[in-house]
C-alpha atoms as a PDB file:
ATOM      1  CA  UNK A   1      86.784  89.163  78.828  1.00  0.00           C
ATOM      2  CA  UNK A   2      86.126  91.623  81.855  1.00  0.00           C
ATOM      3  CA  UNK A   3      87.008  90.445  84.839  1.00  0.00           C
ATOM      4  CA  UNK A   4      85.260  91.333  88.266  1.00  0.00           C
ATOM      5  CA  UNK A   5      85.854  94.640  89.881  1.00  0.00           C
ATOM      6  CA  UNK A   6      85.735  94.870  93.842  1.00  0.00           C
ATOM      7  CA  UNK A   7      85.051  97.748  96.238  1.00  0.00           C
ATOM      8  CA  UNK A   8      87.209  98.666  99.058  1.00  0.00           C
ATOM      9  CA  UNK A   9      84.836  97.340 101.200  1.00  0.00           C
ATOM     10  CA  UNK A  10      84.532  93.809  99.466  1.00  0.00           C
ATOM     11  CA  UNK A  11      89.274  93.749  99.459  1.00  0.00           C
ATOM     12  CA  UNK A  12      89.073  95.091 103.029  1.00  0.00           C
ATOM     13  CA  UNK A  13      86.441  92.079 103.969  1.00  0.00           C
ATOM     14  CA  UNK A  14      88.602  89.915 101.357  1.00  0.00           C
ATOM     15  CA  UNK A  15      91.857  90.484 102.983  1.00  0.00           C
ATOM     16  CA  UNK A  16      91.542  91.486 106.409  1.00  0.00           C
ATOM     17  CA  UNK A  17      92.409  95.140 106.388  1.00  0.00           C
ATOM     18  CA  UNK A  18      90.624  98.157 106.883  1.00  0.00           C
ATOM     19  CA  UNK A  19      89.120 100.691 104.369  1.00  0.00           C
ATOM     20  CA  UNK A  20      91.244 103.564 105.646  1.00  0.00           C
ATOM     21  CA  UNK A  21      94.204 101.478 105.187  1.00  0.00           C
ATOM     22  CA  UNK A  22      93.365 100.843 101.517  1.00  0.00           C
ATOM     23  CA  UNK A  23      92.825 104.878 101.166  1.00  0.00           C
ATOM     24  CA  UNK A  24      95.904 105.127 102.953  1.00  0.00           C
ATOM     25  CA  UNK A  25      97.888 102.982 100.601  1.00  0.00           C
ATOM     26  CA  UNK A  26      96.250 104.865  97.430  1.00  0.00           C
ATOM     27  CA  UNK A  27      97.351 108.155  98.745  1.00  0.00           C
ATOM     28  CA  UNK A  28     100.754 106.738  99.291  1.00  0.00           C
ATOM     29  CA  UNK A  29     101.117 104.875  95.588  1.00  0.00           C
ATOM     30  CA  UNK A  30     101.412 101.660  97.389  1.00  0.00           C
ATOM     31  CA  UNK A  31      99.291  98.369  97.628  1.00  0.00           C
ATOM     32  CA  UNK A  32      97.096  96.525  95.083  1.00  0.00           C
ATOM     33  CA  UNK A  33      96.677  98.390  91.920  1.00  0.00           C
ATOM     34  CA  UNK A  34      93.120 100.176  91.414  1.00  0.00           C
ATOM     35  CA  UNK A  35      91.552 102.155  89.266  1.00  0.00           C
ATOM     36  CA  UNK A  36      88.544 105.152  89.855  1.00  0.00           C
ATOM     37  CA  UNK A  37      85.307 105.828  87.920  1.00  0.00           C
ATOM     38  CA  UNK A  38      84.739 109.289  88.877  1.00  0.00           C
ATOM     39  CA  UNK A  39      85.089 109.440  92.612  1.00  0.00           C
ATOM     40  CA  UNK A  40      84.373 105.316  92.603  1.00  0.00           C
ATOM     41  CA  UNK A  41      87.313 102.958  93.318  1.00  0.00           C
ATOM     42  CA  UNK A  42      87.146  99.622  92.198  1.00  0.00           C
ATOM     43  CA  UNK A  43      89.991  96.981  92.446  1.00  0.00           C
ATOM     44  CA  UNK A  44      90.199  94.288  89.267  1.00  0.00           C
ATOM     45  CA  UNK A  45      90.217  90.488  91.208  1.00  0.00           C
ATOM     46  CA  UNK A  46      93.205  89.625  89.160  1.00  0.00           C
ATOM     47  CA  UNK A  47      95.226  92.887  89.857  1.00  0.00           C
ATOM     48  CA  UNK A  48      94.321  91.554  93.782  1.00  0.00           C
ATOM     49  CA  UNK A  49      95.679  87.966  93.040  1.00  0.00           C
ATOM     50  CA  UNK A  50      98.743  89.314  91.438  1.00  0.00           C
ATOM     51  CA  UNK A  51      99.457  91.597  94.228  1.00  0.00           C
ATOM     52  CA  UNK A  52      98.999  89.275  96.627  1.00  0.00           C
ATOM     53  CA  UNK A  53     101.076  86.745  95.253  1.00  0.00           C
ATOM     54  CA  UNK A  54     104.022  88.878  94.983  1.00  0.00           C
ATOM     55  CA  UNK A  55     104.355  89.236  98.784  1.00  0.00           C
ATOM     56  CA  UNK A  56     104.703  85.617  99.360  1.00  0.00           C
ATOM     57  CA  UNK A  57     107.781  85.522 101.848  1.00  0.00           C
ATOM     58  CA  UNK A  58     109.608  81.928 100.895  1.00  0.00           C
ATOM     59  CA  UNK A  59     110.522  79.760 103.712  1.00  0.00           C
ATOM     60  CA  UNK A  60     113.691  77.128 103.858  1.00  0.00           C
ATOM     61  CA  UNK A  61     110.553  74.947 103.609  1.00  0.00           C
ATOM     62  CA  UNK A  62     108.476  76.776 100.758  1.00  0.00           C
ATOM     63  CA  UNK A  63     111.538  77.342  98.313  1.00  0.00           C
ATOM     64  CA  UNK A  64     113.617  74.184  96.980  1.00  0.00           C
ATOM     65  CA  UNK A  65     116.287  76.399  95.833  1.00  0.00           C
ATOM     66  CA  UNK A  66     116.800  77.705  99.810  1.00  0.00           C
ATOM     67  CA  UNK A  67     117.170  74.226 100.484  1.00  0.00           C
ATOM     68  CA  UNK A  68     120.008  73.578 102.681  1.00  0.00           C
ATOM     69  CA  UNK A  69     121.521  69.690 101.637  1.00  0.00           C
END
């Protein structure tokens, strides 16, 4: 099943950053996987999700295992 594909535009609005950050991180190799379509870039939703989940920072409070007793 396909999943939806964003523009810059719509993850910049979506997250809070700016477009030329997002270019900035594709020049660099860093941030949210993406993928072009000639000189289009579109982001998969679930790529996002995934990227964004793995920069949770876990808190004494968030993590049980950090848990002091």
């Amino acid at each position: 099943m396909a999943t939806k594909k964003l523009s810059p535009q719509e993850v910049a609005d979506m997250y809070g950053v700016k477009t030329c950050t997002l270019a900035r991180w594709r020049c660099k190799k860093v941030g949210p996987r993406y993928a072009k379509l000639g000189s289009r870039v579109m982001y998969d939703i679930e790529d996002l999700e995934d990227w964004f989940t793995s920069r949770c920072v876990h808190t004494r409070d968030s993590a049980p295992q950090l848990r002091k007793r």
